[in-house]
C-alpha atoms as a PDB file:
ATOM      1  CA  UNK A   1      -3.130  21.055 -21.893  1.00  0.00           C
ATOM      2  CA  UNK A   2      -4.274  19.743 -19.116  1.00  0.00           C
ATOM      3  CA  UNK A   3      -7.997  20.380 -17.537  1.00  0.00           C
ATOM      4  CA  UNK A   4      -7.439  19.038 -13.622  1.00  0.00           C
ATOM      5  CA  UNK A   5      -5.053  20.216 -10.591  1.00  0.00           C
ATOM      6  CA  UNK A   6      -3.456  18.025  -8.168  1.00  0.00           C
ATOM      7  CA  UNK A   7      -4.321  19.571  -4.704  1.00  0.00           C
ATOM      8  CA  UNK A   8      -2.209  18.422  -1.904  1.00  0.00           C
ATOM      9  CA  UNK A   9      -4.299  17.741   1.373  1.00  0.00           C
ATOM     10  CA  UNK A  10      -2.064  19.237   3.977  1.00  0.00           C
ATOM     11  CA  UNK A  11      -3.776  18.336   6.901  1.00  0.00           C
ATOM     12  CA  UNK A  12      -3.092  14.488   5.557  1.00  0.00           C
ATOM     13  CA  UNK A  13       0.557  15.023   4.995  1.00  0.00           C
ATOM     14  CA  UNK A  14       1.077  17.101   8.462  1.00  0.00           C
ATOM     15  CA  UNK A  15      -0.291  14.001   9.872  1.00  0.00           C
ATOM     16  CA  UNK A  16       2.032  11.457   8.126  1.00  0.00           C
ATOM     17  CA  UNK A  17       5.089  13.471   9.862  1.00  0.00           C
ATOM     18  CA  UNK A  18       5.665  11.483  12.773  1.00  0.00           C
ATOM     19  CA  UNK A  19       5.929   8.220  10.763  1.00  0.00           C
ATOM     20  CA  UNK A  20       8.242   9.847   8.321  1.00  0.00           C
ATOM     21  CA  UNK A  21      10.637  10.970  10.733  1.00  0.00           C
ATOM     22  CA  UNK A  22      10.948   7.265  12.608  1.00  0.00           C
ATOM     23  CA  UNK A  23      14.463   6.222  12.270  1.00  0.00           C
ATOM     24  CA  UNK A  24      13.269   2.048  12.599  1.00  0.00           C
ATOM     25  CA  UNK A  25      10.458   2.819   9.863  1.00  0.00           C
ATOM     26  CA  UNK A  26      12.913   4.173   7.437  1.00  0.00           C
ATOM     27  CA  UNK A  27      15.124   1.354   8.351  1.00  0.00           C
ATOM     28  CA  UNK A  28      12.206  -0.927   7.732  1.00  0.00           C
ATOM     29  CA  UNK A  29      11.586   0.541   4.123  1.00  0.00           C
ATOM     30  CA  UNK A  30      15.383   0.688   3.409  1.00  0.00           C
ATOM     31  CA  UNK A  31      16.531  -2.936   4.109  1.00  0.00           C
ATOM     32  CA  UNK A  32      12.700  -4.422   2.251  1.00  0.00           C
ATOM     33  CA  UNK A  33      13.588  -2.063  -0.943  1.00  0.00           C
ATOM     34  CA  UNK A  34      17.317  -3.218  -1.352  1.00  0.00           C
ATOM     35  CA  UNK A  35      15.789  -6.654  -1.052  1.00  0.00           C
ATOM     36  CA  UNK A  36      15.470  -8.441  -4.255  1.00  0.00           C
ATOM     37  CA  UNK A  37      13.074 -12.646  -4.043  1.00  0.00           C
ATOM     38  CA  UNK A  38      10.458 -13.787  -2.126  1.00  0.00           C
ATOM     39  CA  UNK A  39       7.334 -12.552  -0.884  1.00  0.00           C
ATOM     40  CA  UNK A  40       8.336 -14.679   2.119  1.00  0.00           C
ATOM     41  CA  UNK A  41      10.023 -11.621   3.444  1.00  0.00           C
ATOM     42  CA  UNK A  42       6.816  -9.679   2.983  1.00  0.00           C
ATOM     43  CA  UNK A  43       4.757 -11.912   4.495  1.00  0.00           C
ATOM     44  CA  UNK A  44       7.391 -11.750   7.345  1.00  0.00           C
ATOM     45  CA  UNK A  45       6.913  -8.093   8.290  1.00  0.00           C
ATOM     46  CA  UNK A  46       3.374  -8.228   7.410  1.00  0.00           C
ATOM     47  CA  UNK A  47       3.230 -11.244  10.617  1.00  0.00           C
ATOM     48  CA  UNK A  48       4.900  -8.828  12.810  1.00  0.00           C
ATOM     49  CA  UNK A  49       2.965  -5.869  11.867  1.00  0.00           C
ATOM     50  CA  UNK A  50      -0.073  -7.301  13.185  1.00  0.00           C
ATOM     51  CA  UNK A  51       1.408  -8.375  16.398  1.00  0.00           C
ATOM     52  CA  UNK A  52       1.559  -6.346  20.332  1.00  0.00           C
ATOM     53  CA  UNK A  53       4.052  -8.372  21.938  1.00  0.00           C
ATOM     54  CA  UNK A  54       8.029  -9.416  22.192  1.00  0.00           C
ATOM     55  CA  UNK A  55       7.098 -12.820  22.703  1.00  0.00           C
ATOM     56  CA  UNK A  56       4.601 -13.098  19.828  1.00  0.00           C
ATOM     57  CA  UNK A  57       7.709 -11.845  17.804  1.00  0.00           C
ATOM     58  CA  UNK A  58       9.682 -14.854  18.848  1.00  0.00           C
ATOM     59  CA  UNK A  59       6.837 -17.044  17.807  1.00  0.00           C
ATOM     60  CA  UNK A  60       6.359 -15.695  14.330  1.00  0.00           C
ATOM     61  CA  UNK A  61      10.359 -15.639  13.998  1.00  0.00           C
ATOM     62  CA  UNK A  62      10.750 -19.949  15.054  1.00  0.00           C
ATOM     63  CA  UNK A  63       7.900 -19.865  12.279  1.00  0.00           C
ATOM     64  CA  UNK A  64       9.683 -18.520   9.818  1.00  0.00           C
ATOM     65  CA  UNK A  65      12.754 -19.902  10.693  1.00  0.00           C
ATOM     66  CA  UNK A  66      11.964 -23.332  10.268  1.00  0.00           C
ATOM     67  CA  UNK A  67       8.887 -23.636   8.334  1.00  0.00           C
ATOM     68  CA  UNK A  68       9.929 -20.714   5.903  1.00  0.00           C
ATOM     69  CA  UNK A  69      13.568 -21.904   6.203  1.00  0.00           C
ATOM     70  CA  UNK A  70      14.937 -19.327   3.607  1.00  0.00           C
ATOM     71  CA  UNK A  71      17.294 -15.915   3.606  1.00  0.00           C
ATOM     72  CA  UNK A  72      17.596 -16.486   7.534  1.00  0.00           C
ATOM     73  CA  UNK A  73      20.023 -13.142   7.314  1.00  0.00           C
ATOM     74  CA  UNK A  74      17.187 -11.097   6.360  1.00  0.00           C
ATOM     75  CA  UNK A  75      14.788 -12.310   8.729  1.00  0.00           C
ATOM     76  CA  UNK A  76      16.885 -12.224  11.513  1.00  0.00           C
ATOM     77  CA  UNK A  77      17.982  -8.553  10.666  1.00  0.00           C
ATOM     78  CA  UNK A  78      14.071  -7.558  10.453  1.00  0.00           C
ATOM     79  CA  UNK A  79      13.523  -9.182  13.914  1.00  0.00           C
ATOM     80  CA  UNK A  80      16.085  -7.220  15.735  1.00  0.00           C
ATOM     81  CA  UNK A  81      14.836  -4.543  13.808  1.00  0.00           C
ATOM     82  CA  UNK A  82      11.577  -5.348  15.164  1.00  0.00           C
ATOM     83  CA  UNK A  83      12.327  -5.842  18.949  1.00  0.00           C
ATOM     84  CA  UNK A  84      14.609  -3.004  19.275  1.00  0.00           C
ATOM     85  CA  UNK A  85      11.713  -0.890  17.677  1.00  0.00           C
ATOM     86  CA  UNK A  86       8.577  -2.136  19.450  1.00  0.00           C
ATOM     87  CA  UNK A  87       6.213   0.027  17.445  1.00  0.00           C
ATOM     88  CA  UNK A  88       3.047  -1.595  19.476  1.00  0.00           C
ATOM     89  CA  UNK A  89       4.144   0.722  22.194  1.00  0.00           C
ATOM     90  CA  UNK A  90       4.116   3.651  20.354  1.00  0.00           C
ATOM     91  CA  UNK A  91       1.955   3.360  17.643  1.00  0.00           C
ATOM     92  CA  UNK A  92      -2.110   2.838  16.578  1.00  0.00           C
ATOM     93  CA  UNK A  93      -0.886  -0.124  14.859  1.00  0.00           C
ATOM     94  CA  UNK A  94      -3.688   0.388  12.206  1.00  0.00           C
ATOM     95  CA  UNK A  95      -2.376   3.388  11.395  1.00  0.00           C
ATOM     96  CA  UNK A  96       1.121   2.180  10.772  1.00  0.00           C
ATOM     97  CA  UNK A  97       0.284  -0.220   8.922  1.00  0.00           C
ATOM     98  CA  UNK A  98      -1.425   2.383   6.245  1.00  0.00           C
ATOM     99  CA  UNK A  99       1.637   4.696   6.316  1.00  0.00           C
ATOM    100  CA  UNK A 100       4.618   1.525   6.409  1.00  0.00           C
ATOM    101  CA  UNK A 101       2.567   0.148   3.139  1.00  0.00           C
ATOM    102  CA  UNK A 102       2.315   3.909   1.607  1.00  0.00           C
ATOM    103  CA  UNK A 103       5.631   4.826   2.027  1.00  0.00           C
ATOM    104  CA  UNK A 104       7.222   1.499   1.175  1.00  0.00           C
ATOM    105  CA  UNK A 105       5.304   1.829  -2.188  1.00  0.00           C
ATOM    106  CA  UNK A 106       6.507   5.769  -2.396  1.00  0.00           C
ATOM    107  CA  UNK A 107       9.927   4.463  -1.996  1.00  0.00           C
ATOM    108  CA  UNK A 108       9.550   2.121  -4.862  1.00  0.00           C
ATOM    109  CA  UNK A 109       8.478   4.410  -7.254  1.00  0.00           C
ATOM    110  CA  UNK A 110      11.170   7.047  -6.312  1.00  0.00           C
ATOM    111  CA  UNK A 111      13.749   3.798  -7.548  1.00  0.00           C
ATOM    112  CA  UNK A 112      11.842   3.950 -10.623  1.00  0.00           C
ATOM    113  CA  UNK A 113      10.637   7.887 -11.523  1.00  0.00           C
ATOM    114  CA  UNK A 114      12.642  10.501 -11.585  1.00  0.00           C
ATOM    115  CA  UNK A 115       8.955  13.018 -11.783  1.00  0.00           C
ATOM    116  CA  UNK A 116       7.226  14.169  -8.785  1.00  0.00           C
ATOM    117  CA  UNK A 117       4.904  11.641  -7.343  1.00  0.00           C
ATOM    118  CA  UNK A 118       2.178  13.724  -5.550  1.00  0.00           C
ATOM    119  CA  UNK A 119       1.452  12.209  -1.537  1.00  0.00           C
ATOM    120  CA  UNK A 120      -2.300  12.845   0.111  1.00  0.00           C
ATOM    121  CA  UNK A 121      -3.498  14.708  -3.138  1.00  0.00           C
ATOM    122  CA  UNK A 122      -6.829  15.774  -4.533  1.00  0.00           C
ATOM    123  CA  UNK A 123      -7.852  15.824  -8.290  1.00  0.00           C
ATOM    124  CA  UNK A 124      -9.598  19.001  -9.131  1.00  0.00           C
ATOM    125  CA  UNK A 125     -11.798  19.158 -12.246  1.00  0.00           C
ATOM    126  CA  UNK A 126     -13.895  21.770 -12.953  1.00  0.00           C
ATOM    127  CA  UNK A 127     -16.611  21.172  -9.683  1.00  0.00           C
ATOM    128  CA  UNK A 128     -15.529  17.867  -9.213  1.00  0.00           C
ATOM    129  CA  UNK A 129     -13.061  17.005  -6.417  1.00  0.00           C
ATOM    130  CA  UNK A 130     -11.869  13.901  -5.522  1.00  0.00           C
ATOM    131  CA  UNK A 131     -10.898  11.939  -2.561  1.00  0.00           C
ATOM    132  CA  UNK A 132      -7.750  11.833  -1.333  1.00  0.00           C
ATOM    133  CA  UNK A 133      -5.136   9.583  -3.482  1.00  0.00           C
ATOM    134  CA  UNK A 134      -2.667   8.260  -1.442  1.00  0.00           C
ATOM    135  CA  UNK A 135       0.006   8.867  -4.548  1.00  0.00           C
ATOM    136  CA  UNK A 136      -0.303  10.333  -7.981  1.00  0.00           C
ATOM    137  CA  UNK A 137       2.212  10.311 -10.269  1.00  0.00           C
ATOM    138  CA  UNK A 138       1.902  12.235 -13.914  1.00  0.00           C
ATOM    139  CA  UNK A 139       4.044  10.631 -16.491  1.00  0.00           C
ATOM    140  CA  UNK A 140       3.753  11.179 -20.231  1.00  0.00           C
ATOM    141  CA  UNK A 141       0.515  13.244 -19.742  1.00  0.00           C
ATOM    142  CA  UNK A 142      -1.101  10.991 -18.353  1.00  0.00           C
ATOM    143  CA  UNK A 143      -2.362  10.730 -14.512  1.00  0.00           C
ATOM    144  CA  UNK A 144      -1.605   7.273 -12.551  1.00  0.00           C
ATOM    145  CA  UNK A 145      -3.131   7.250  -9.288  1.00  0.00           C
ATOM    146  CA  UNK A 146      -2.587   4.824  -6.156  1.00  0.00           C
ATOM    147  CA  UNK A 147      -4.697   3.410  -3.156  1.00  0.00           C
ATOM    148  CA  UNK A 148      -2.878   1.937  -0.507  1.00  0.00           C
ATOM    149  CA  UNK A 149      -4.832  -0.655   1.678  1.00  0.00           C
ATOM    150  CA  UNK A 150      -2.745  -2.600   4.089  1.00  0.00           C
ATOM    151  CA  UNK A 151      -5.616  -5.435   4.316  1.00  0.00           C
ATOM    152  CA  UNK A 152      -8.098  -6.611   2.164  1.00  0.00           C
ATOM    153  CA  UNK A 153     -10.700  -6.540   5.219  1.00  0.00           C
ATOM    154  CA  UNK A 154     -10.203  -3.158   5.190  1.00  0.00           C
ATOM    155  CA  UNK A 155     -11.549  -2.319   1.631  1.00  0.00           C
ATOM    156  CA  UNK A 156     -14.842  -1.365   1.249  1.00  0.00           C
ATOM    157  CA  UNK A 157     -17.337  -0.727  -2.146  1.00  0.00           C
ATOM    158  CA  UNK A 158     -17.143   3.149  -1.498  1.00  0.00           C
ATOM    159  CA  UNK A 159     -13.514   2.958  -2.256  1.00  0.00           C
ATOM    160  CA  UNK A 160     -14.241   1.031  -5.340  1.00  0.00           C
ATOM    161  CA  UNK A 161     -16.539   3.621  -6.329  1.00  0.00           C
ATOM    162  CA  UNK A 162     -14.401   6.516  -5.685  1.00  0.00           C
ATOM    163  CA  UNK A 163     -11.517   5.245  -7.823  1.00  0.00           C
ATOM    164  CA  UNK A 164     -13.547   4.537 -10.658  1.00  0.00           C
ATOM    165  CA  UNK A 165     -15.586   7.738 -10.554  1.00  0.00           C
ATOM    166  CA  UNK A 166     -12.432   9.334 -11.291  1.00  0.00           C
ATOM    167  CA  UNK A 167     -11.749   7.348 -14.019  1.00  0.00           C
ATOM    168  CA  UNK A 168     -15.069   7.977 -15.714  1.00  0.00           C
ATOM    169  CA  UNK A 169     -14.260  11.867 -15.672  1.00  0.00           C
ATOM    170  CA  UNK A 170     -10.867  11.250 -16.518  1.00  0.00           C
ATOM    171  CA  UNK A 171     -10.580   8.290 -19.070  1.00  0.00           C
ATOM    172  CA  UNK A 172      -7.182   8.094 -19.925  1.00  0.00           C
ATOM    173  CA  UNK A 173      -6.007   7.675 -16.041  1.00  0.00           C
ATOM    174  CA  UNK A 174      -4.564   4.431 -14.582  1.00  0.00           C
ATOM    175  CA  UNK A 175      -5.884   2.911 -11.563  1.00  0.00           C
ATOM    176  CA  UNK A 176      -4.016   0.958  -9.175  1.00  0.00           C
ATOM    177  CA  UNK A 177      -4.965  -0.360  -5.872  1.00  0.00           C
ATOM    178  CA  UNK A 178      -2.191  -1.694  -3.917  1.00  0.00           C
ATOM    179  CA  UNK A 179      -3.021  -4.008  -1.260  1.00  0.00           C
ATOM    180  CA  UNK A 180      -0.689  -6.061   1.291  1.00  0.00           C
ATOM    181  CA  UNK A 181      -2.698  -9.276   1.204  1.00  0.00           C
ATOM    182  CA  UNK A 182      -2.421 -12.193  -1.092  1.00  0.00           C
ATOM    183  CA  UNK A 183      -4.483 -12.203  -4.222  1.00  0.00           C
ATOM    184  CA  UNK A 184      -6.652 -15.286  -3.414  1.00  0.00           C
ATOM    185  CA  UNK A 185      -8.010 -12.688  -0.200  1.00  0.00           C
ATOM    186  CA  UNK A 186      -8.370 -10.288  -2.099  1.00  0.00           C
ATOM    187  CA  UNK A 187     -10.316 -11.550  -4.956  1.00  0.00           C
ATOM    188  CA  UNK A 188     -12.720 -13.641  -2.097  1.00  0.00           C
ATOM    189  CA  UNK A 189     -13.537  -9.823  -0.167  1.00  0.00           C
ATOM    190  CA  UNK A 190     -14.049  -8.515  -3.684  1.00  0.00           C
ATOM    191  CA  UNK A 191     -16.885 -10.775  -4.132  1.00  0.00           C
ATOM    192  CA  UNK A 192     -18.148  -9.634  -1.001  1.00  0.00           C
ATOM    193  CA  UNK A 193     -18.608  -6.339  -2.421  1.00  0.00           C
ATOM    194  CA  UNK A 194     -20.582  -6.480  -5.461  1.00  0.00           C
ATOM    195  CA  UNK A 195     -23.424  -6.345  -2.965  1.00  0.00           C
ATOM    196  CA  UNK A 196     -26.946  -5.833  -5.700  1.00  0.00           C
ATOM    197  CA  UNK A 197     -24.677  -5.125  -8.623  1.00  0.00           C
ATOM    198  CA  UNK A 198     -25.114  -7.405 -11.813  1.00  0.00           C
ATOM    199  CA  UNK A 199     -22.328  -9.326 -11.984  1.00  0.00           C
ATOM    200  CA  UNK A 200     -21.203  -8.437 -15.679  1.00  0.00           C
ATOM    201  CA  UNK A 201     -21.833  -4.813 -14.474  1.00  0.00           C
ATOM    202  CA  UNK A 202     -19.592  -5.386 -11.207  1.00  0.00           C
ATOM    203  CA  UNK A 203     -16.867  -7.308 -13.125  1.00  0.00           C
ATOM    204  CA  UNK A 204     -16.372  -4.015 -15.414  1.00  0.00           C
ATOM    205  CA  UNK A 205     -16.032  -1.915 -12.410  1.00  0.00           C
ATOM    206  CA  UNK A 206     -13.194  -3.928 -11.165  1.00  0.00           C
ATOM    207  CA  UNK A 207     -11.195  -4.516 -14.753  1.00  0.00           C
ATOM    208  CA  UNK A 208     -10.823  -0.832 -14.526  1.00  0.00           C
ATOM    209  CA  UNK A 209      -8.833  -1.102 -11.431  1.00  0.00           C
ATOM    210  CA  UNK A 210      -4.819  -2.874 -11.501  1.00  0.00           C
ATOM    211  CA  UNK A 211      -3.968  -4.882  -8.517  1.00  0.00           C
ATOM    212  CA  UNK A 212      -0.438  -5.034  -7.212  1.00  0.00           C
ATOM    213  CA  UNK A 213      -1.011  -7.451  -4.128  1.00  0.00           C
ATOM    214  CA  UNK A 214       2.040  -9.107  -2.157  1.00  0.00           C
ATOM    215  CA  UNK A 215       2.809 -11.728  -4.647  1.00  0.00           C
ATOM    216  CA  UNK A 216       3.952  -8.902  -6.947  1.00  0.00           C
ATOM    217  CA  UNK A 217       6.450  -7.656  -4.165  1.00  0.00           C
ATOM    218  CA  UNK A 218       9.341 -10.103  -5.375  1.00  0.00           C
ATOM    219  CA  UNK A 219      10.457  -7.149  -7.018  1.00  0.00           C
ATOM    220  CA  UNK A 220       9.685  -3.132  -7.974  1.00  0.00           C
ATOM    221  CA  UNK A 221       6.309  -3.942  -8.650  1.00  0.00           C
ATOM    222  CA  UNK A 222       5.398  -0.441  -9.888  1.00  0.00           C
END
């Protein structure tokens, strides 16, 4: 039997609603989770994602299209996507970015689970309560929980901390921290944030965590 709840955070999800209900985000998630080979494609989006104009879209696309001179279809379909969509005129891009990377992984592991995967949720043990996971999935009796971070840059030692606190309490839980940056980035701003820890100390914090970084997004990576 199990000694936690999952707690929803409603105020997080109510906020999420707007992004969910975007007809050119959807579309987004829909073509990249058909897609099956290279991170390329990821990289792609994640270029345009960080861009505020039509013209820098043109640039990044005569990039791509002749120094990254593969699946042209796919890229092309993604640009008119893209330019049609203009989220930069809608959207605090930061916050896009958060909710395109936590859905798109939320779509990948509906393809693979058919058991409720838990959005903006709390773990509740006895006085302890947790941050808010971005997803939580319960499989086998056993809790895997996921932190979405769009950029490494963006990561910082107190989320670190909170995943592993939970992992102390609960020691059978998976961690997984999901971030949309290669893993050479990531491992150099991980460095960054050992701040005074020993470094045999630090280096056991972070084997308790699983990276999925963009590399792994040649396929389901979850």
């Amino acid at each position: 039997m199990k000694s936690y709840i999952i707690k929803e955070n409603k105020n997080n999800l109510r906020s999420k609603k707007r992004f969910y209900k975007d007809k050119y985000l959807l579309e987004l998630i829909n073509i990249i989770t058909k897609y099956k080979g290279t991170f390329k494609i990821h990289n792609f989006v994640r270029d345009l994602l960080y861009v505020k104009s039509l013209e820098e879209y043109d640039a990044i696309l005569t990039k791509y299209l002749i120094i990254h001179n593969e699946h042209p279809t796919i890229i092309l379909q993604i640009y008119g996507l893209f330019t049609n969509w203009s989220p930069f005129e809608t959207y605090n891009m930061g916050q896009l970015k958060g909710n395109y990377l936590e859905l798109l992984s939320y779509s990948y592991m509906r393809q693979k689970y058919s058991q409720k995967i838990y959005e903006e949720s709390n773990i509740i043990l006895d006085n302890y309560q947790s941050h808010t996971w971005d997803l939580i999935l319960e499989l086998n009796e056993k809790l895997y929980l996921y932190e979405c971070k769009f950029s490494a840059k963006i990561l910082k030692r107190k989320h670190i901390d909170q995943m592993t606190g939970l992992k102390n309490r609960i020691p059978t839980s998976s961690l997984f921290l999901v971030i949309y940056d290669t893993n050479e980035i990531i491992k150099f701003n991980l460095k960054q944030l050992r701040k005074n820890t020993g470094k045999d100390k630090y280096d056991k914090i972070i084997h308790q965590i699983n990276f999925i970084t963009i590399e792994n997004f040649t396929s389901n990576p979850f």
